[in-house]
PDB file of N, CA and C in Angstrom:
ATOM      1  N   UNK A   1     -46.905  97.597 174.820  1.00  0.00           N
ATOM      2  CA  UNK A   1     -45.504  97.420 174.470  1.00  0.00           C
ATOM      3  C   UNK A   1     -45.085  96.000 174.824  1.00  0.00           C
ATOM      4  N   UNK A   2     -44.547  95.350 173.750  1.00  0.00           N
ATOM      5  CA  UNK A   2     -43.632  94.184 174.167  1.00  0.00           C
ATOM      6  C   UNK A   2     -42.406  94.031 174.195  1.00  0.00           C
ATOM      7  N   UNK A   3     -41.929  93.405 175.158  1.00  0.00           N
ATOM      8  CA  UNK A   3     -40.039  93.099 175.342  1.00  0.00           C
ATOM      9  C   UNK A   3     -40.109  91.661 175.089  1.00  0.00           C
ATOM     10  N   UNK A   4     -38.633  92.013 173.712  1.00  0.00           N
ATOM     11  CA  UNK A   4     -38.033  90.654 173.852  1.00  0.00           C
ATOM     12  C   UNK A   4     -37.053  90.174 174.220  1.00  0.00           C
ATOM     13  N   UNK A   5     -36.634  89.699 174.096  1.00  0.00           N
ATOM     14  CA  UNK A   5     -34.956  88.975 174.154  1.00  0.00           C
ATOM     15  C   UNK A   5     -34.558  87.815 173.264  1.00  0.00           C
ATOM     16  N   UNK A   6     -33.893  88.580 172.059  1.00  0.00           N
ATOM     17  CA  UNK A   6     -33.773  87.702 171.082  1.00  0.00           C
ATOM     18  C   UNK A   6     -32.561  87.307 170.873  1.00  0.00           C
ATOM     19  N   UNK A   7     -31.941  86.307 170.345  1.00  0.00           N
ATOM     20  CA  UNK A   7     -30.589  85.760 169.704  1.00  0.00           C
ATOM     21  C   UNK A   7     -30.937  84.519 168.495  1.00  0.00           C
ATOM     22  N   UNK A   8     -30.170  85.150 167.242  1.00  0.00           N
ATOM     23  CA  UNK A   8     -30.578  84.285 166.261  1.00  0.00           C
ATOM     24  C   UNK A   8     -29.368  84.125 165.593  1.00  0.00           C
ATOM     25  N   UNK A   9     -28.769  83.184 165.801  1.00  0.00           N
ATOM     26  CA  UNK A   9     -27.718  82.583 164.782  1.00  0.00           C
ATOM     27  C   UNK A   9     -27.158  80.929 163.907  1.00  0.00           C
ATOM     28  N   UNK A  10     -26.903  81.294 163.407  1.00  0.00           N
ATOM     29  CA  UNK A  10     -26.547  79.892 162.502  1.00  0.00           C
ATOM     30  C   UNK A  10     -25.533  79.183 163.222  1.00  0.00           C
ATOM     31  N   UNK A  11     -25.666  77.888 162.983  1.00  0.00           N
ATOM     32  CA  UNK A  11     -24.767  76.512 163.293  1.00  0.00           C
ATOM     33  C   UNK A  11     -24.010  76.339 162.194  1.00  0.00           C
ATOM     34  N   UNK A  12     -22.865  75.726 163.019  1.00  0.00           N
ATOM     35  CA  UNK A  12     -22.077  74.906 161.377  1.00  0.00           C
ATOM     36  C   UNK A  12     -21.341  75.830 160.570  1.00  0.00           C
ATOM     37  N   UNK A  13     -21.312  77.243 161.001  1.00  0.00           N
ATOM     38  CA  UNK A  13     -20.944  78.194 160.173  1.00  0.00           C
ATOM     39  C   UNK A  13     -19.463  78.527 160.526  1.00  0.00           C
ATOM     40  N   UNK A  14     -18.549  77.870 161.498  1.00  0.00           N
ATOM     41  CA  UNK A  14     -17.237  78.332 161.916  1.00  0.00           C
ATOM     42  C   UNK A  14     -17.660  78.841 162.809  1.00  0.00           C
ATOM     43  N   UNK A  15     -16.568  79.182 163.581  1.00  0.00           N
ATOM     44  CA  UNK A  15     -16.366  79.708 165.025  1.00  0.00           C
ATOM     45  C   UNK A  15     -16.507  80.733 165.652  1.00  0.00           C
ATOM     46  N   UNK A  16     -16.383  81.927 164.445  1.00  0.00           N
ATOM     47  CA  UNK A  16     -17.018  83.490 164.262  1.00  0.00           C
ATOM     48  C   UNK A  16     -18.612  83.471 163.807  1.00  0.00           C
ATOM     49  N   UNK A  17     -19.596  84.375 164.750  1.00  0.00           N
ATOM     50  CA  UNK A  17     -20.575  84.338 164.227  1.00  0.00           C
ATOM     51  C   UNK A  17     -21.123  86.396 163.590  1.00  0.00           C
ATOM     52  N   UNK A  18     -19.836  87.301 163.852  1.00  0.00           N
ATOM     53  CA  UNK A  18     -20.014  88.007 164.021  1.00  0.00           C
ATOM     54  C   UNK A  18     -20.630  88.300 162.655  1.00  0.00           C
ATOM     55  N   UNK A  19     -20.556  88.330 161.413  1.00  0.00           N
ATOM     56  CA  UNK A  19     -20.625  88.759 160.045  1.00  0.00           C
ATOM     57  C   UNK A  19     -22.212  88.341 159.863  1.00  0.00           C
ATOM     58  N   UNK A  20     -22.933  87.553 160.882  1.00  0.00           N
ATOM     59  CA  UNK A  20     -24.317  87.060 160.603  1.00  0.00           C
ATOM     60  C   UNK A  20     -25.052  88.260 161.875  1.00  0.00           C
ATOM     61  N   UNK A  21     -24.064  88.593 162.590  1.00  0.00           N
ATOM     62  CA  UNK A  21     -24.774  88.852 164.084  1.00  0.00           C
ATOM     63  C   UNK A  21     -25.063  90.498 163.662  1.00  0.00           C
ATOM     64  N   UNK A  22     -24.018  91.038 163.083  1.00  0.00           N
ATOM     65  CA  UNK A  22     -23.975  92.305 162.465  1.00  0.00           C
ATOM     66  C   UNK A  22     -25.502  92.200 161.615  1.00  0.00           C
ATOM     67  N   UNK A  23     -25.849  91.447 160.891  1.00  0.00           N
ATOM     68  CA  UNK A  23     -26.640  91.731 159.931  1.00  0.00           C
ATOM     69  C   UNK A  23     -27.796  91.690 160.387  1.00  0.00           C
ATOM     70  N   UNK A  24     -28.214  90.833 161.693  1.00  0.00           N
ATOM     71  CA  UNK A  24     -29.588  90.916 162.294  1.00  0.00           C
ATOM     72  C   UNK A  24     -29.588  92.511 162.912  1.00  0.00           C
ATOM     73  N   UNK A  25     -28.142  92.723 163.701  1.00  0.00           N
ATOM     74  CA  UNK A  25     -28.224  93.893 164.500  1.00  0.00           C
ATOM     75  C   UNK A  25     -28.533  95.466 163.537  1.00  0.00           C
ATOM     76  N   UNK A  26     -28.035  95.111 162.520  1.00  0.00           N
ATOM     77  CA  UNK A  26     -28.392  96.413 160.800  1.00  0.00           C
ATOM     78  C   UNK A  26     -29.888  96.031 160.784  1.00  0.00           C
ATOM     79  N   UNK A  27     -31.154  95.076 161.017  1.00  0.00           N
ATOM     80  CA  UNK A  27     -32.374  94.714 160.710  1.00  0.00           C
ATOM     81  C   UNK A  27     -32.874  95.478 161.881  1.00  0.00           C
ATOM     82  N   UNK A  28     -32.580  95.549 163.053  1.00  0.00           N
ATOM     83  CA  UNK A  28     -32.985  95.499 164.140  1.00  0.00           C
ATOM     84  C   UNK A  28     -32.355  97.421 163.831  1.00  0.00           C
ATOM     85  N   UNK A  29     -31.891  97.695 163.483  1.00  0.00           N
ATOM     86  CA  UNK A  29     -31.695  99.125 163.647  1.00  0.00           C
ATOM     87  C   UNK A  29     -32.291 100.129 162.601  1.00  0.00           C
ATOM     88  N   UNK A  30     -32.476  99.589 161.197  1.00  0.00           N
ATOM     89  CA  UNK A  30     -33.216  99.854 160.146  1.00  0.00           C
ATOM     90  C   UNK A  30     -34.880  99.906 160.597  1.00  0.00           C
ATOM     91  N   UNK A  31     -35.610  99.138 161.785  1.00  0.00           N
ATOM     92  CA  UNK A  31     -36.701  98.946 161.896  1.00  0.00           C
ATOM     93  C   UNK A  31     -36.893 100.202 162.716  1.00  0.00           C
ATOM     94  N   UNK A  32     -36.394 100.638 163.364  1.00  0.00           N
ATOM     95  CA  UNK A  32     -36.587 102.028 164.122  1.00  0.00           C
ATOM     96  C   UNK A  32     -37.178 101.541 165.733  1.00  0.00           C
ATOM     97  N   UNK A  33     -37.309 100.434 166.141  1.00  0.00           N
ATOM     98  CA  UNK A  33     -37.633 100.133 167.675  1.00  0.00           C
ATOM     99  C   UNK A  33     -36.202 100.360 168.654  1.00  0.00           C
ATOM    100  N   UNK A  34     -37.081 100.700 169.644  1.00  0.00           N
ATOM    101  CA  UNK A  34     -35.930 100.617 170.634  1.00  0.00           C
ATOM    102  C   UNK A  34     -35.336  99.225 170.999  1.00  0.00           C
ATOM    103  N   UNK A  35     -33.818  98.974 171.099  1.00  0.00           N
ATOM    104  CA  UNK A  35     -33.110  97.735 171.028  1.00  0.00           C
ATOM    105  C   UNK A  35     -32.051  98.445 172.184  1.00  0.00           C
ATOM    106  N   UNK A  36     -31.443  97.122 172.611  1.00  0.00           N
ATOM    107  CA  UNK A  36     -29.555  97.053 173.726  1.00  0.00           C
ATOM    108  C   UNK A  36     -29.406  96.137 172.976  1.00  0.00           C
ATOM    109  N   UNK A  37     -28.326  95.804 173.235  1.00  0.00           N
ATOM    110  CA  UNK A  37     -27.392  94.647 172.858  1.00  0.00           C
ATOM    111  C   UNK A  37     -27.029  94.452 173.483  1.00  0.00           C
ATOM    112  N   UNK A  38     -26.674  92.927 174.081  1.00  0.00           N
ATOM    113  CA  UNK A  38     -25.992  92.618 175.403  1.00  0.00           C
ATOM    114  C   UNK A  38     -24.959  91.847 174.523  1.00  0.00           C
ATOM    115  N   UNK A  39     -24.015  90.684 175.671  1.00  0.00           N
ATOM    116  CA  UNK A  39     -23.278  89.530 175.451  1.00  0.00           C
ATOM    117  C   UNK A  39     -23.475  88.427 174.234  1.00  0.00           C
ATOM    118  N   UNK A  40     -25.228  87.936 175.023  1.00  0.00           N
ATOM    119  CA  UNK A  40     -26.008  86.997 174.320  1.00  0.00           C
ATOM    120  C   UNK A  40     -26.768  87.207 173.654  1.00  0.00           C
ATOM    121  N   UNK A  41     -27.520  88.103 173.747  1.00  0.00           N
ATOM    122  CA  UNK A  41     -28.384  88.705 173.148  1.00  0.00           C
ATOM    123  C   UNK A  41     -29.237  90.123 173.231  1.00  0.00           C
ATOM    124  N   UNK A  42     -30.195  89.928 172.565  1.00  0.00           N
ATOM    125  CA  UNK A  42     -30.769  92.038 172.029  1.00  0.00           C
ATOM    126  C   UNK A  42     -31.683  91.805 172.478  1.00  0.00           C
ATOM    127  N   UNK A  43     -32.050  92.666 173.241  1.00  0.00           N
ATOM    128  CA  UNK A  43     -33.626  93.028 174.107  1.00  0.00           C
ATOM    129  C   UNK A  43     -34.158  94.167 173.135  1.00  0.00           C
ATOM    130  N   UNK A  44     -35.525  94.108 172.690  1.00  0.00           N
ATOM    131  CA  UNK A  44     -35.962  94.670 171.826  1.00  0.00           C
ATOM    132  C   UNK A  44     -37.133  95.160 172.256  1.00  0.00           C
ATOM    133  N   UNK A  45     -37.791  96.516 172.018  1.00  0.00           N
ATOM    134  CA  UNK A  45     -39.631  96.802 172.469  1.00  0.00           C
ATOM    135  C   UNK A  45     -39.906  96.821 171.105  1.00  0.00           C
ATOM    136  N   UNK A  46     -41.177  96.228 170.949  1.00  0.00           N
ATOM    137  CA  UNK A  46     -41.895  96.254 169.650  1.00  0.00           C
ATOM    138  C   UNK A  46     -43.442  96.358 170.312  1.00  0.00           C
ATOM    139  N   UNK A  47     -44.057  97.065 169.537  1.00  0.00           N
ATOM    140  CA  UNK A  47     -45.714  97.729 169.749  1.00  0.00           C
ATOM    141  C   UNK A  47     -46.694  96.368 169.776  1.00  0.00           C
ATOM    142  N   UNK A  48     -46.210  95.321 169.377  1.00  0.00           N
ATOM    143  CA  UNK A  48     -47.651  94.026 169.118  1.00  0.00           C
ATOM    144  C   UNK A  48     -46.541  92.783 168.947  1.00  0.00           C
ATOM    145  N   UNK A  49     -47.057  91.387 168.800  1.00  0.00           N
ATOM    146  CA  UNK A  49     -46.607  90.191 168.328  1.00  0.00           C
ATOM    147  C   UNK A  49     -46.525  89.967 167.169  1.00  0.00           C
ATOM    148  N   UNK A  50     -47.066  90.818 166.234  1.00  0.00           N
ATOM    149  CA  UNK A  50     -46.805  90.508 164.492  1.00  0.00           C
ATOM    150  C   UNK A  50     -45.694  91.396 164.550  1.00  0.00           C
ATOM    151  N   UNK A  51     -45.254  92.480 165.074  1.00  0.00           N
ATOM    152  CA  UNK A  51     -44.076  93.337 164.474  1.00  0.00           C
ATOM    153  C   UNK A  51     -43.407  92.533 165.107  1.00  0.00           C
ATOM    154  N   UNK A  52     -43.363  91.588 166.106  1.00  0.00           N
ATOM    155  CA  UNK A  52     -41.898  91.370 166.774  1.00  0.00           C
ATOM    156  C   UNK A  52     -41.353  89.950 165.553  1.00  0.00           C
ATOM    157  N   UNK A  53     -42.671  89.290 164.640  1.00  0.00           N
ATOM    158  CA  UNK A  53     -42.761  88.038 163.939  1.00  0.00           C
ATOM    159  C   UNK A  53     -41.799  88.499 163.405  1.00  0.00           C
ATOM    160  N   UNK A  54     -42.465  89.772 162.252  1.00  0.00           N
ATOM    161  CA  UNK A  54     -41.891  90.150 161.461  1.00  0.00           C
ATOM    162  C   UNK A  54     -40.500  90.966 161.430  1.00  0.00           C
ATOM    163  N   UNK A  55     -40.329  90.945 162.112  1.00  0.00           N
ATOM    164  CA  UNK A  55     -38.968  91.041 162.699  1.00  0.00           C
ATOM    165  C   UNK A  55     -37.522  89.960 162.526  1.00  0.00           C
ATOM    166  N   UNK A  56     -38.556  89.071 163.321  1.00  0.00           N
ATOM    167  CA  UNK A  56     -37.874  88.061 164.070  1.00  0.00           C
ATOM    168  C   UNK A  56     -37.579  87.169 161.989  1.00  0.00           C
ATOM    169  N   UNK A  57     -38.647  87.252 161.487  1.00  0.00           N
ATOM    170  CA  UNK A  57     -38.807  86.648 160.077  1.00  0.00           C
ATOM    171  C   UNK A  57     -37.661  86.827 159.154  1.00  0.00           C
ATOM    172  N   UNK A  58     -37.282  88.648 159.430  1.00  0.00           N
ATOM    173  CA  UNK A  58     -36.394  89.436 158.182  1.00  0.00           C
ATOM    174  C   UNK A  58     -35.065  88.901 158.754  1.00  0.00           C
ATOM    175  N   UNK A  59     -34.948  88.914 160.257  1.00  0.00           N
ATOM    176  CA  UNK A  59     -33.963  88.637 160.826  1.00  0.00           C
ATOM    177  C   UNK A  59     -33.508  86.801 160.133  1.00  0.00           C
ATOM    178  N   UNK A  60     -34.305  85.974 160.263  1.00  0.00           N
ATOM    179  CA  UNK A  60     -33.927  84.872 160.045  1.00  0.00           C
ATOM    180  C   UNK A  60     -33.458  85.127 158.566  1.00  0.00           C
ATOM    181  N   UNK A  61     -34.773  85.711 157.558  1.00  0.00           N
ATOM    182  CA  UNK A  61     -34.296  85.418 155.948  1.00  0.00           C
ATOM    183  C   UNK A  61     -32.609  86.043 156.157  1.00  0.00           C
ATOM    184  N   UNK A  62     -32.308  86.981 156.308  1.00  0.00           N
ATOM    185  CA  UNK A  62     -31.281  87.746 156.305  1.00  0.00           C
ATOM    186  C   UNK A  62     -29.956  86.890 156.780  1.00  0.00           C
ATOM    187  N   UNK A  63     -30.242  85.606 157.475  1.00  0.00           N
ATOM    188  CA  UNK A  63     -28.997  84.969 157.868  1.00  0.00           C
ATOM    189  C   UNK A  63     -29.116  83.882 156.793  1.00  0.00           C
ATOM    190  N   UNK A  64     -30.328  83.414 156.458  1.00  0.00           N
ATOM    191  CA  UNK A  64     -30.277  82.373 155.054  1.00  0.00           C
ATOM    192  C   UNK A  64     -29.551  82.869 153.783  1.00  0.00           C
ATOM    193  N   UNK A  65     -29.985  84.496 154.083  1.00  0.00           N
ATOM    194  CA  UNK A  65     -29.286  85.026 152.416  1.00  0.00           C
ATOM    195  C   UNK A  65     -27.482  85.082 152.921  1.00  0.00           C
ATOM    196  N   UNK A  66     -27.269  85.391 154.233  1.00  0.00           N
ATOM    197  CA  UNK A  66     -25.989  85.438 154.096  1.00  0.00           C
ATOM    198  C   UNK A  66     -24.973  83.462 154.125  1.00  0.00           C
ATOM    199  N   UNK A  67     -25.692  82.987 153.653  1.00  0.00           N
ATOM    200  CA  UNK A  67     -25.723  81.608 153.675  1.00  0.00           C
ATOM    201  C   UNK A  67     -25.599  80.156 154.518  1.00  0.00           C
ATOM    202  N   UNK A  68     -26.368  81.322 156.153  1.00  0.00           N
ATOM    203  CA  UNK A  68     -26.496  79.870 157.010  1.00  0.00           C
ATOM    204  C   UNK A  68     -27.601  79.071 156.263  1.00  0.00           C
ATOM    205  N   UNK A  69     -27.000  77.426 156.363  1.00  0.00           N
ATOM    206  CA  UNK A  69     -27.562  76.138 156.522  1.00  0.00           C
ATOM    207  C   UNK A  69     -28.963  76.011 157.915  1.00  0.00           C
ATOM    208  N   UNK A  70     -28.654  76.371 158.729  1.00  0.00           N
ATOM    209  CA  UNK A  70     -28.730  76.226 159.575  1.00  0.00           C
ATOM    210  C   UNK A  70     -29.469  77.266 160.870  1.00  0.00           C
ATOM    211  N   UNK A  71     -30.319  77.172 161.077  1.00  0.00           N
ATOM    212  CA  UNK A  71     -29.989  78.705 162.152  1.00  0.00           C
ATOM    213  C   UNK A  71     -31.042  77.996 163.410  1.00  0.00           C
ATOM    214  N   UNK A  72     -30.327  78.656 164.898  1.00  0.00           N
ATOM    215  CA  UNK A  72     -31.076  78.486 165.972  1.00  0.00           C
ATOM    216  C   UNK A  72     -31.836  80.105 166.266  1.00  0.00           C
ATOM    217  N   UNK A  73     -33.082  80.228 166.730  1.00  0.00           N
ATOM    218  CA  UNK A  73     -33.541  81.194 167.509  1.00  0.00           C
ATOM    219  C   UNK A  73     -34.527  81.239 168.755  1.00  0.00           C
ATOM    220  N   UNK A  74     -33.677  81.696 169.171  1.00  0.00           N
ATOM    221  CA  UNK A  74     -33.944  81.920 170.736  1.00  0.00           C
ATOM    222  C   UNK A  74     -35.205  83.164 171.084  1.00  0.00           C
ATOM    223  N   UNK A  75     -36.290  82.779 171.392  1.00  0.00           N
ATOM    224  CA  UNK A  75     -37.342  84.413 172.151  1.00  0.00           C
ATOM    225  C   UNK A  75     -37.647  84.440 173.170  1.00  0.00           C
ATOM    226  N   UNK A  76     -37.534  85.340 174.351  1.00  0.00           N
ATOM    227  CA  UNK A  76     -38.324  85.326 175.133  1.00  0.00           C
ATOM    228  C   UNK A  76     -38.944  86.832 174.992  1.00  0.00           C
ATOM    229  N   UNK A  77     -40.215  86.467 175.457  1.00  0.00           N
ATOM    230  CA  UNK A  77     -41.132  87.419 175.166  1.00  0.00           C
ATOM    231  C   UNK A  77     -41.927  88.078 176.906  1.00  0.00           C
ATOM    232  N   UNK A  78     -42.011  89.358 176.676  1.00  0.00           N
ATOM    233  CA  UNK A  78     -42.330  89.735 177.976  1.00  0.00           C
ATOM    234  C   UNK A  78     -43.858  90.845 177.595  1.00  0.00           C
ATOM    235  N   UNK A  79     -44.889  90.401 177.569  1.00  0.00           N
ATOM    236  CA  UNK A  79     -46.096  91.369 177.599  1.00  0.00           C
ATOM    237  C   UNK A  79     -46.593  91.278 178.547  1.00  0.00           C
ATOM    238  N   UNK A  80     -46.498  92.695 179.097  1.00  0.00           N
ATOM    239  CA  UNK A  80     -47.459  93.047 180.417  1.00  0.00           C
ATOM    240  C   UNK A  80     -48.735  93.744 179.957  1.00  0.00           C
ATOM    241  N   UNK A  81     -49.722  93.506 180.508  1.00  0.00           N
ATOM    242  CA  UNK A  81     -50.795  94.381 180.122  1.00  0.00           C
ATOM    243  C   UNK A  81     -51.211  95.310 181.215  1.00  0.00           C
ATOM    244  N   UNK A  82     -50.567  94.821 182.760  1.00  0.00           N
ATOM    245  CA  UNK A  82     -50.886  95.742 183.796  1.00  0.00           C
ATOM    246  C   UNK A  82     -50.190  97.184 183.839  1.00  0.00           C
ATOM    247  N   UNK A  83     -49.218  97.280 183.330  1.00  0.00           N
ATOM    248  CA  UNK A  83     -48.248  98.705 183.300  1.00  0.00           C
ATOM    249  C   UNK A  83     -47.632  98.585 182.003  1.00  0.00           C
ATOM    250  N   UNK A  84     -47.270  99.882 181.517  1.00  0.00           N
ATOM    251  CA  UNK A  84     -46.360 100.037 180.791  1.00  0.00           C
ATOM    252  C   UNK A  84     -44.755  99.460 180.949  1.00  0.00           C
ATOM    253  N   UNK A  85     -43.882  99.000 180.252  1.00  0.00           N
ATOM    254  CA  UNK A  85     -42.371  98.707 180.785  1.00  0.00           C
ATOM    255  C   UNK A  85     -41.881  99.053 179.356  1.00  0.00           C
ATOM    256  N   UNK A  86     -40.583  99.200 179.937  1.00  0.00           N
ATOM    257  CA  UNK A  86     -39.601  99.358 178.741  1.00  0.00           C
ATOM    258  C   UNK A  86     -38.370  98.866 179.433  1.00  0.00           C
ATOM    259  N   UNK A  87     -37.219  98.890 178.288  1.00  0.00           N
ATOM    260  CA  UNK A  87     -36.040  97.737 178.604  1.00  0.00           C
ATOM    261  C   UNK A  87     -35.626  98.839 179.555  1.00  0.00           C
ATOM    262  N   UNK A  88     -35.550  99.996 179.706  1.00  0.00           N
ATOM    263  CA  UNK A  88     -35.025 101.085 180.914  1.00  0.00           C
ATOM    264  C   UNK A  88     -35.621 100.969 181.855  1.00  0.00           C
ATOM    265  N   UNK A  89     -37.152 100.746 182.325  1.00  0.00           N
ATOM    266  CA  UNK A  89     -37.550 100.797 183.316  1.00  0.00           C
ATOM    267  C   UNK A  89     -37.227  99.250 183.950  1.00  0.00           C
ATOM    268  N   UNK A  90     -36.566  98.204 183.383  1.00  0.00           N
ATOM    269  CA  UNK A  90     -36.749  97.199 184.172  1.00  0.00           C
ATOM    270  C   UNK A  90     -35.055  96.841 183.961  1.00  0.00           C
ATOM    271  N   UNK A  91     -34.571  97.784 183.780  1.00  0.00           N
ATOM    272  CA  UNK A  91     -33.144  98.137 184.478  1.00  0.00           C
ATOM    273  C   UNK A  91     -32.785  99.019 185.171  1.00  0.00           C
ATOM    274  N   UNK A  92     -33.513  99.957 185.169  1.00  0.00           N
ATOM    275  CA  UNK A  92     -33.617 101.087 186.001  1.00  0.00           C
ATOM    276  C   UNK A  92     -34.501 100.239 187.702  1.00  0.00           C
ATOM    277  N   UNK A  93     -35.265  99.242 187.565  1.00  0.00           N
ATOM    278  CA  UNK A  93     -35.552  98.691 188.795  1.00  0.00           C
ATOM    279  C   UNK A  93     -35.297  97.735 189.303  1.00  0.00           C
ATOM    280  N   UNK A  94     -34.250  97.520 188.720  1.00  0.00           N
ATOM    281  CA  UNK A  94     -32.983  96.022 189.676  1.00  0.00           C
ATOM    282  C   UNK A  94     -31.530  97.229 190.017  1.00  0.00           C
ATOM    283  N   UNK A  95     -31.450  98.211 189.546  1.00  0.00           N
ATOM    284  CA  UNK A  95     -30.107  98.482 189.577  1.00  0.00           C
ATOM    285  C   UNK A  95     -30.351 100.361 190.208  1.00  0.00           C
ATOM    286  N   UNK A  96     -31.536 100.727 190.416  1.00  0.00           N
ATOM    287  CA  UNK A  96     -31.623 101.954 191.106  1.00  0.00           C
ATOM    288  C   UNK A  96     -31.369 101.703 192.885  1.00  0.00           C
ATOM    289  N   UNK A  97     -30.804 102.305 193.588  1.00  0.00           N
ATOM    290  CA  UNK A  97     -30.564 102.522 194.975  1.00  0.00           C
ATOM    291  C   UNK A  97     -32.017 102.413 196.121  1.00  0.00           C
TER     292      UNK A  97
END
């Protein structure tokens, strides 16, 4: 399993980015992986590094078709190979008692 932490949005587009942010977050929910949504960005588990590409790919075309010029994206990527994790277990172990 891999965790990401993604944020992908366009520059230059005005001051609202919500109408682009919606449309990655509809990509990201259509794909069937487990996702949060935070502030800044969506922590995502995806099974390998090509699903998270291809992901990360539909997500970008999808802000070109809605007509950013422009787009920044942000990844951080978390593969462990020693244990299993998921975005619950590594909130569940900063924030359990």
């Amino acid at each position: 399993m891999i965790l990401a932490q993604l944020s992908v949005y366009p520059i230059g587009e005005g001051v609202s980015m919500s109408r682009f942010v919606k449309k990655g977050v509809r990509i990201i929910e259509e794909s069937g992986y487990t996702y949060q949504i935070g502030g800044m960005s969506t922590g995502i588990e995806v099974p390998d590094m090509q699903s998270l590409f291809d992901l990360v790919n539909r997500i970008r075309q999808a802000q070109l078709d809605e007509g950013a010029r422009r787009i920044i994206i942000e990844l951080k990527v978390d593969e462990r190979h020693d244990k299993d994790a998921t975005l619950q277990s590594k909130i569940s172990s900063v924030s359990s008692s």
